[in-house]
PDB file of N, CA and C in Angstrom:
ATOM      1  N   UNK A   1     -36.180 160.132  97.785  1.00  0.00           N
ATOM      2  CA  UNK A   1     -34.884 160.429  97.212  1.00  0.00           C
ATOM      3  C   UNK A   1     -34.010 159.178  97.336  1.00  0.00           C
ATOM      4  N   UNK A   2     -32.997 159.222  96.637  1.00  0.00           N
ATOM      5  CA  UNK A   2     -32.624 157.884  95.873  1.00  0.00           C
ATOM      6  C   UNK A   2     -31.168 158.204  96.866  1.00  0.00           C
ATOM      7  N   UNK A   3     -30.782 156.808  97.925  1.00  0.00           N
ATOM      8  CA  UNK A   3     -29.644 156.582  98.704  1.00  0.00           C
ATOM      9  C   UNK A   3     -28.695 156.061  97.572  1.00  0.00           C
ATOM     10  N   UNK A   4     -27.476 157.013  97.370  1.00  0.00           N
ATOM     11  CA  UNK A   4     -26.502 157.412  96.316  1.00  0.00           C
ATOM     12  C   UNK A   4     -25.307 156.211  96.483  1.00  0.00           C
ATOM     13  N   UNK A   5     -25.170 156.039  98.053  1.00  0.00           N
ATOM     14  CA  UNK A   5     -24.335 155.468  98.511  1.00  0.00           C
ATOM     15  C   UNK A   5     -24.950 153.801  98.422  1.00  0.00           C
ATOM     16  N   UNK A   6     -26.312 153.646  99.132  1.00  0.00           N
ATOM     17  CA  UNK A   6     -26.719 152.375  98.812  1.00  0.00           C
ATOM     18  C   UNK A   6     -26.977 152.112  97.209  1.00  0.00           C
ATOM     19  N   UNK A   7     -27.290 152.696  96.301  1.00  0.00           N
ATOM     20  CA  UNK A   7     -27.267 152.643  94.573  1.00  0.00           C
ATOM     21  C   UNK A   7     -25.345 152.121  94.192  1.00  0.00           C
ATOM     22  N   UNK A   8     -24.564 152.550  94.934  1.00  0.00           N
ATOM     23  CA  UNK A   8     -23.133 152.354  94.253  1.00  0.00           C
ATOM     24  C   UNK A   8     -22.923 151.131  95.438  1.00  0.00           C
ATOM     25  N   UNK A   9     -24.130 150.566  96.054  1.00  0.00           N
ATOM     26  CA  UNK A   9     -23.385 149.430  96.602  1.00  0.00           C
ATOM     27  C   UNK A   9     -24.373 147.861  96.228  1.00  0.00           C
ATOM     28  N   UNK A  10     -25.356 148.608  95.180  1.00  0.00           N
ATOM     29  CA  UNK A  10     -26.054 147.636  94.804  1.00  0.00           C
ATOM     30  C   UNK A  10     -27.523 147.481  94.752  1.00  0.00           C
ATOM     31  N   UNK A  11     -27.801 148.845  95.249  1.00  0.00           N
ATOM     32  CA  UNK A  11     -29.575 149.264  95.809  1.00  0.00           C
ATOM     33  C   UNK A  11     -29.886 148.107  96.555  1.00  0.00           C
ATOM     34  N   UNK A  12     -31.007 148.520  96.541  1.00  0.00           N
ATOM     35  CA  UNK A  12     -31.759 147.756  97.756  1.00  0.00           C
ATOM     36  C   UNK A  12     -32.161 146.555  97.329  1.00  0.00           C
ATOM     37  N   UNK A  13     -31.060 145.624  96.755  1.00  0.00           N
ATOM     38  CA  UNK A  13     -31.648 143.938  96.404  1.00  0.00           C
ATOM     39  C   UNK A  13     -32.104 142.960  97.853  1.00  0.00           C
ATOM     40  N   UNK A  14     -32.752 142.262  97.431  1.00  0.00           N
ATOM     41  CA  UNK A  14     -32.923 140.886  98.844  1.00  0.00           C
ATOM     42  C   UNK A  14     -31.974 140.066  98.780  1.00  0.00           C
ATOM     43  N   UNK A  15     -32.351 138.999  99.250  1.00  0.00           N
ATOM     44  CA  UNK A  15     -31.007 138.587  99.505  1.00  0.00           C
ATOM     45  C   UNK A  15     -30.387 137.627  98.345  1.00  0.00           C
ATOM     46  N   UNK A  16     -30.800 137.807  97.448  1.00  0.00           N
ATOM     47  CA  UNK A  16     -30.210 137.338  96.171  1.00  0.00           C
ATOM     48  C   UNK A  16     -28.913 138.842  95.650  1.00  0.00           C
ATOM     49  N   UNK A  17     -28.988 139.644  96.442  1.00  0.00           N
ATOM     50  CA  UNK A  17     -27.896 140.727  96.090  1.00  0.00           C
ATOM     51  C   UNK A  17     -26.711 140.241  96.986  1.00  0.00           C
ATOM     52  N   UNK A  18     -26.835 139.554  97.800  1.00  0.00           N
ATOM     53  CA  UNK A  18     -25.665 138.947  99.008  1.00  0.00           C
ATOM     54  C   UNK A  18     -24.645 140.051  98.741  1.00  0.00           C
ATOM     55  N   UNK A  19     -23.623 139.219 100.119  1.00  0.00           N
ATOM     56  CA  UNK A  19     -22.710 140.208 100.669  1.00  0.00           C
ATOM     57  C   UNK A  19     -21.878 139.694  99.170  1.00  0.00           C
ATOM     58  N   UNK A  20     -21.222 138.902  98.878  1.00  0.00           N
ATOM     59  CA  UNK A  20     -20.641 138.628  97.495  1.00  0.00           C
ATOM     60  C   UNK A  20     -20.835 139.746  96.612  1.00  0.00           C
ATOM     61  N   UNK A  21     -21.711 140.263  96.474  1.00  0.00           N
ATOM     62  CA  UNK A  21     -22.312 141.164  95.352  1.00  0.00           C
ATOM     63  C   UNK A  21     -21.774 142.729  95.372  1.00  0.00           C
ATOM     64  N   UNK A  22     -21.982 142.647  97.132  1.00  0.00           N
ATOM     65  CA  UNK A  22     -22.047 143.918  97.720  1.00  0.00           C
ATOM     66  C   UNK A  22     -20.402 144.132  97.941  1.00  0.00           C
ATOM     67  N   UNK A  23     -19.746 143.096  98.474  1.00  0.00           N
ATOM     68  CA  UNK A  23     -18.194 143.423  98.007  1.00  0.00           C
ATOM     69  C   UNK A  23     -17.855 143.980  96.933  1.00  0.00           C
ATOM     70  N   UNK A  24     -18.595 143.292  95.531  1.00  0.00           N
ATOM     71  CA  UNK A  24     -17.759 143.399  94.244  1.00  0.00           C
ATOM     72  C   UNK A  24     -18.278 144.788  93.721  1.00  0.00           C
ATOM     73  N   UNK A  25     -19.257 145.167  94.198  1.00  0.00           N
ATOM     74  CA  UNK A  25     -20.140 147.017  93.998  1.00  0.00           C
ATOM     75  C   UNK A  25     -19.059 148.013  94.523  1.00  0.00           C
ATOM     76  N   UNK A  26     -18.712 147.267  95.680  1.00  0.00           N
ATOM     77  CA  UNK A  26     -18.229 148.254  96.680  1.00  0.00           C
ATOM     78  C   UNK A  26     -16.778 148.443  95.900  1.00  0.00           C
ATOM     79  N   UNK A  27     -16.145 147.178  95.654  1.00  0.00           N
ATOM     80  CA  UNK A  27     -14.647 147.429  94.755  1.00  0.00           C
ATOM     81  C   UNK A  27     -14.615 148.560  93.410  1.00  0.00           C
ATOM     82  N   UNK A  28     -16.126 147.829  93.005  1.00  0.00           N
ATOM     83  CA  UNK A  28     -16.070 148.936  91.813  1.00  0.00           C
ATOM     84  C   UNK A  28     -15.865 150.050  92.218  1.00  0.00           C
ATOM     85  N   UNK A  29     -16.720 150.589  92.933  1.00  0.00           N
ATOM     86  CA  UNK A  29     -16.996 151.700  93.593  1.00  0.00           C
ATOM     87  C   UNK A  29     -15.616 152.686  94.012  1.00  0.00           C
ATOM     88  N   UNK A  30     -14.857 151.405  94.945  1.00  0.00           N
ATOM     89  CA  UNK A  30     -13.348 152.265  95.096  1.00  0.00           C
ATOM     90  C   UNK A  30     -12.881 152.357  93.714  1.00  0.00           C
ATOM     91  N   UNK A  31     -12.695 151.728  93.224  1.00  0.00           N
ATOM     92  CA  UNK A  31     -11.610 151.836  91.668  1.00  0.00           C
ATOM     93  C   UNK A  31     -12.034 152.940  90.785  1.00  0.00           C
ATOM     94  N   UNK A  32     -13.782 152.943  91.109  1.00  0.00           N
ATOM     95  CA  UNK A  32     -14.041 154.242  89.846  1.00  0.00           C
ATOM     96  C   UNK A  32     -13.677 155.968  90.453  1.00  0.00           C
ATOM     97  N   UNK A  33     -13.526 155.569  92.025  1.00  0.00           N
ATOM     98  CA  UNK A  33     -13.453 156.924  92.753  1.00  0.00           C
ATOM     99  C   UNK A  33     -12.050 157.163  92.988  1.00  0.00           C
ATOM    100  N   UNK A  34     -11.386 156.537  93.077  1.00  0.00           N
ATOM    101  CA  UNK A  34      -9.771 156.090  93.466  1.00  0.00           C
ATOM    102  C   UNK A  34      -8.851 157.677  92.865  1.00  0.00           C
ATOM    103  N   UNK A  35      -7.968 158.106  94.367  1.00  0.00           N
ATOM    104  CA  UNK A  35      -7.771 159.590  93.884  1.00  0.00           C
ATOM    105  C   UNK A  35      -8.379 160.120  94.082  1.00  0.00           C
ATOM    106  N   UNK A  36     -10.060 159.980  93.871  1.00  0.00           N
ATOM    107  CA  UNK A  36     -11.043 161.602  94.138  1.00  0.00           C
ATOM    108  C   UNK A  36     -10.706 161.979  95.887  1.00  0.00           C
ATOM    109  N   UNK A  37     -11.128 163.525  95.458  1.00  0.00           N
ATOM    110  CA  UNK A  37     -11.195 163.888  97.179  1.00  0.00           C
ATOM    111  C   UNK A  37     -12.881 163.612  97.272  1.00  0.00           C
ATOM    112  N   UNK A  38     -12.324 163.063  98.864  1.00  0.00           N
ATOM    113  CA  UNK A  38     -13.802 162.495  99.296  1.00  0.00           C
ATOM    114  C   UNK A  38     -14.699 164.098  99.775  1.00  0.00           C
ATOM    115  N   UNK A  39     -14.112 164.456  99.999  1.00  0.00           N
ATOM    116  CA  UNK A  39     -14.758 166.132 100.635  1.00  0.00           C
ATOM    117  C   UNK A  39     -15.492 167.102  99.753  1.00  0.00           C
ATOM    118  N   UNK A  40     -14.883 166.901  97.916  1.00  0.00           N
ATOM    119  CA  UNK A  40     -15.259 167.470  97.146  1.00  0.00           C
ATOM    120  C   UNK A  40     -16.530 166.353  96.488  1.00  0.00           C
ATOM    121  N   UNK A  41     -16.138 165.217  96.490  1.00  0.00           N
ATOM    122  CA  UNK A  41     -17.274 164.297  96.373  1.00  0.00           C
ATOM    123  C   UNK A  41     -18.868 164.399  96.937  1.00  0.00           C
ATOM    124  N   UNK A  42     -18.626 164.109  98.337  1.00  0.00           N
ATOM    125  CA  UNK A  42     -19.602 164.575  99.287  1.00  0.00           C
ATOM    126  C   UNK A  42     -19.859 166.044  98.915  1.00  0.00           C
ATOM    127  N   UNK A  43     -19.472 167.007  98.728  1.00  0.00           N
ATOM    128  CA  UNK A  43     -20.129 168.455  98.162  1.00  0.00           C
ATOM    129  C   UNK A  43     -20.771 168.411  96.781  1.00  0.00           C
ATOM    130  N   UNK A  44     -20.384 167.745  96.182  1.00  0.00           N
ATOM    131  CA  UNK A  44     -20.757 167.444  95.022  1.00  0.00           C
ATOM    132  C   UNK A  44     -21.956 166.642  94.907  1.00  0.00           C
ATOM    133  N   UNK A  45     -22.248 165.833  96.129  1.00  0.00           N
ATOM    134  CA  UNK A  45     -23.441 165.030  95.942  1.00  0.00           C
ATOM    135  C   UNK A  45     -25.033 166.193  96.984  1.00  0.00           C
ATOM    136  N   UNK A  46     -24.067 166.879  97.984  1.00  0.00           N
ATOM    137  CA  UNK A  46     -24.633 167.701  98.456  1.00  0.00           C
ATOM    138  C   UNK A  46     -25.289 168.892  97.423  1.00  0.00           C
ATOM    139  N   UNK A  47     -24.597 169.477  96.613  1.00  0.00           N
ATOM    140  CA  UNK A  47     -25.164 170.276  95.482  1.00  0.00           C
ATOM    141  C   UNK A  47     -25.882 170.285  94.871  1.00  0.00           C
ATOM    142  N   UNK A  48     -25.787 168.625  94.234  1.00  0.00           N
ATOM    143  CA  UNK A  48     -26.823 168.156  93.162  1.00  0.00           C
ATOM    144  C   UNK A  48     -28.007 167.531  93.829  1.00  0.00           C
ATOM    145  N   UNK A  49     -28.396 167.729  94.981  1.00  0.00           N
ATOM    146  CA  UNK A  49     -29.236 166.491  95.826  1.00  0.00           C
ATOM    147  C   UNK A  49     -29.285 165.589  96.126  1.00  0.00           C
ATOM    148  N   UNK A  50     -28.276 164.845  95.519  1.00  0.00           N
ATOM    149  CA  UNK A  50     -28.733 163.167  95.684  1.00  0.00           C
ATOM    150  C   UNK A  50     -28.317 162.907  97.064  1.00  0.00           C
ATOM    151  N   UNK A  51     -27.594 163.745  97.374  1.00  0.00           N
ATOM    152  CA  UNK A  51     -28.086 163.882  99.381  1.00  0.00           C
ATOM    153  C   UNK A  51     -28.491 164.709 100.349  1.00  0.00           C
ATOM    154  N   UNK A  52     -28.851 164.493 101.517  1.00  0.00           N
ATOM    155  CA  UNK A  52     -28.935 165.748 101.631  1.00  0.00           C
ATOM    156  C   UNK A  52     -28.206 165.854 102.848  1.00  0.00           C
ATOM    157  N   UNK A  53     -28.479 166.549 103.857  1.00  0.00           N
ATOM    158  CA  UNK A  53     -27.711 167.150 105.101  1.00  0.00           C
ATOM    159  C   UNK A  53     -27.992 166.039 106.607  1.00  0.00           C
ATOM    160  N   UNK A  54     -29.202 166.018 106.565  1.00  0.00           N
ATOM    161  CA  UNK A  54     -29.730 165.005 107.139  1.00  0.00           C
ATOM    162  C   UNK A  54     -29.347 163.211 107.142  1.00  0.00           C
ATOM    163  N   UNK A  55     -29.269 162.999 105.316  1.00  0.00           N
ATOM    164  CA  UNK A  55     -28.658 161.573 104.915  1.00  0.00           C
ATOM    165  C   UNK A  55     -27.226 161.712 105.607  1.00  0.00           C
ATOM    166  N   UNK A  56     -26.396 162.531 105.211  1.00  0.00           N
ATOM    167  CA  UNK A  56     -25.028 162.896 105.327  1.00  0.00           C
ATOM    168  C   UNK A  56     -24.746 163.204 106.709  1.00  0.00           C
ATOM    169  N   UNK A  57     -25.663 163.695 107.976  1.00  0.00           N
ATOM    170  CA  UNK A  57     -25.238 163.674 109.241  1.00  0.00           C
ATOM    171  C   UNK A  57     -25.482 162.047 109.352  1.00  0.00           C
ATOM    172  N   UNK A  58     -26.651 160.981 109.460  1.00  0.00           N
ATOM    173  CA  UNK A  58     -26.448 159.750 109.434  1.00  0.00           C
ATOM    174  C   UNK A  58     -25.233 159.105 108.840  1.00  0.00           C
ATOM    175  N   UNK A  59     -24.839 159.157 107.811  1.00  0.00           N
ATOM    176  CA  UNK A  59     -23.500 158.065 107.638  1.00  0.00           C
ATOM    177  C   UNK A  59     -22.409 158.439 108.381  1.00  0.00           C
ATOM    178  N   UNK A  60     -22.507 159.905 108.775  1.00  0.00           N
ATOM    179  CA  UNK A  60     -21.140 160.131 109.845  1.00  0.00           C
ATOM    180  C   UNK A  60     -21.620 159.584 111.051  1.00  0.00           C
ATOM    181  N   UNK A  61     -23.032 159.945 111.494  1.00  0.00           N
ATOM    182  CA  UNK A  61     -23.161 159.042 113.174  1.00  0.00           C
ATOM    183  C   UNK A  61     -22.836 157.586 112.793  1.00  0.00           C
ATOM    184  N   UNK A  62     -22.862 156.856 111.544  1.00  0.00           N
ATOM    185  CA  UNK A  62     -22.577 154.993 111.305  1.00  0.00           C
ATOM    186  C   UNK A  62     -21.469 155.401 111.543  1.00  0.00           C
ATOM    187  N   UNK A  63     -20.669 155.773 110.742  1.00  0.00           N
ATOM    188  CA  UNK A  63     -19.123 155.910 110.404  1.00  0.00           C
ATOM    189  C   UNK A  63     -18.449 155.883 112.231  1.00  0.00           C
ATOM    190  N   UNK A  64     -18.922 156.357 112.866  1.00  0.00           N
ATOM    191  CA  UNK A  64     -18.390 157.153 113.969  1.00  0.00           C
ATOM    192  C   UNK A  64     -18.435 155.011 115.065  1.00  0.00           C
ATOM    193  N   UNK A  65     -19.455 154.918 114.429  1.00  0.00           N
ATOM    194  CA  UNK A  65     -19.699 153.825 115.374  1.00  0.00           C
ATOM    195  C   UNK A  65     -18.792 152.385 114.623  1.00  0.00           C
ATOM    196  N   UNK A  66     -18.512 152.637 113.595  1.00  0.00           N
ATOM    197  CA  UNK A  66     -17.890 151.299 113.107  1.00  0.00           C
ATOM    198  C   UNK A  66     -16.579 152.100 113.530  1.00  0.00           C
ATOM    199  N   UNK A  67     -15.920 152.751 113.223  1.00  0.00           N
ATOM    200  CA  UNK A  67     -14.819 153.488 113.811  1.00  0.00           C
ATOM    201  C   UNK A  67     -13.529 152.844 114.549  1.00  0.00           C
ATOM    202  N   UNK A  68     -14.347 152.326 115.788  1.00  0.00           N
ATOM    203  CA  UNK A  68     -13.356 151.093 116.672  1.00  0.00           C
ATOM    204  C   UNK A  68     -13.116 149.845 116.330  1.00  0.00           C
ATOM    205  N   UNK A  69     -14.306 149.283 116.186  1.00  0.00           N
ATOM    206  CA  UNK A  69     -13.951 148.104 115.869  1.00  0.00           C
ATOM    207  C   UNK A  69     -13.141 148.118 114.480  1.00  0.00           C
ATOM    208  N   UNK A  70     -13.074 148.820 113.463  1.00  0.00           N
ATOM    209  CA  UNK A  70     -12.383 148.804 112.371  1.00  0.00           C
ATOM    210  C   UNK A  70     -11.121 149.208 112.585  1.00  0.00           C
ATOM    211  N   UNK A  71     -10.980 149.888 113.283  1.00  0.00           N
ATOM    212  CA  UNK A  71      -9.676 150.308 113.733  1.00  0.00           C
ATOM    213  C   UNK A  71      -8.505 149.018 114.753  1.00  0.00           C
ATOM    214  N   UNK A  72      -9.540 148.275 115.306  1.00  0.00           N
ATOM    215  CA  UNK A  72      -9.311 147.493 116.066  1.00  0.00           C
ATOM    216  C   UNK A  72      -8.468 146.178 115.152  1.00  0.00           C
ATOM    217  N   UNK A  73      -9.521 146.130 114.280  1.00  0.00           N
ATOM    218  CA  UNK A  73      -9.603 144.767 112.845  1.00  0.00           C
ATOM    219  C   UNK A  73      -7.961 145.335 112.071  1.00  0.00           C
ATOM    220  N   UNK A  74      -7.836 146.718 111.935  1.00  0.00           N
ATOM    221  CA  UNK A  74      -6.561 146.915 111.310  1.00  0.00           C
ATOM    222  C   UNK A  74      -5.322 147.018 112.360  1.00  0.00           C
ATOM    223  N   UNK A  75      -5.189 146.951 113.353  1.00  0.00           N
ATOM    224  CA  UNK A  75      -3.875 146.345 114.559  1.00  0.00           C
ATOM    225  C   UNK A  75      -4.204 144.912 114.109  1.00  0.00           C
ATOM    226  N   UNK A  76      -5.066 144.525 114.008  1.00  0.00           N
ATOM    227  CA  UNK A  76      -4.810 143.184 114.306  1.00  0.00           C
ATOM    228  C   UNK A  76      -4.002 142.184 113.259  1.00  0.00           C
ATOM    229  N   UNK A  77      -4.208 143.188 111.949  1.00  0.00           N
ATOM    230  CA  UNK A  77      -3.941 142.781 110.653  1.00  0.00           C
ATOM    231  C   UNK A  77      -2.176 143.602 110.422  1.00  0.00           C
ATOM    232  N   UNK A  78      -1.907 144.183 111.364  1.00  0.00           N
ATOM    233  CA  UNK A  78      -0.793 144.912 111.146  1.00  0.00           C
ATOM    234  C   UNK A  78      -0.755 146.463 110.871  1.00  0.00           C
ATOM    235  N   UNK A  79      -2.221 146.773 110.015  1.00  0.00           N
ATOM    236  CA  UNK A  79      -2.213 147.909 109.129  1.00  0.00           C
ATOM    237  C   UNK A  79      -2.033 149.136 110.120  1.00  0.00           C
ATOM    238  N   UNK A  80      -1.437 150.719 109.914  1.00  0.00           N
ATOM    239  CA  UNK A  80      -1.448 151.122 110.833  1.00  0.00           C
ATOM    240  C   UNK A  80      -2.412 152.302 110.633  1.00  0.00           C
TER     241      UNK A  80
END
């Protein structure tokens, strides 16, 4: 089954996909979603398969772990 989240960030290129690439996926990515609720999103990808319960407990255990330090990176930048 096809990672929905890695596909809207560029699939699985080598390293000719660089982080360059993977920024400008990822921008798209906000701009085409921009406004959506993320909750109805994620149900929506849950419904149709392209994830499943299992994929979707993993990006919350990542999520959970970038968490601080990102949080950390935005004091530092001002953001609150």
């Amino acid at each position: 089954m096809a990672n929905p989240f890695r596909e809207a960030m560029g699939g699985a290129q080598g390293p000719q996909g660089g982080p360059i690439n993977r920024m400008q996926a990822f921008q798209q990515f906000m701009q085409q979603n921009q406004g959506k609720n993320s909750n109805e999103m994620i149900q929506e990808l849950l419904t149709s398969g392209k994830l499943n319960q299992q994929q979707l407990n993993q990006f919350q255990k990542m999520a959970k772990q970038v968490e601080g330090p990102l949080s950390a990176l935005k004091g530092m930048f001002g953001f609150k």
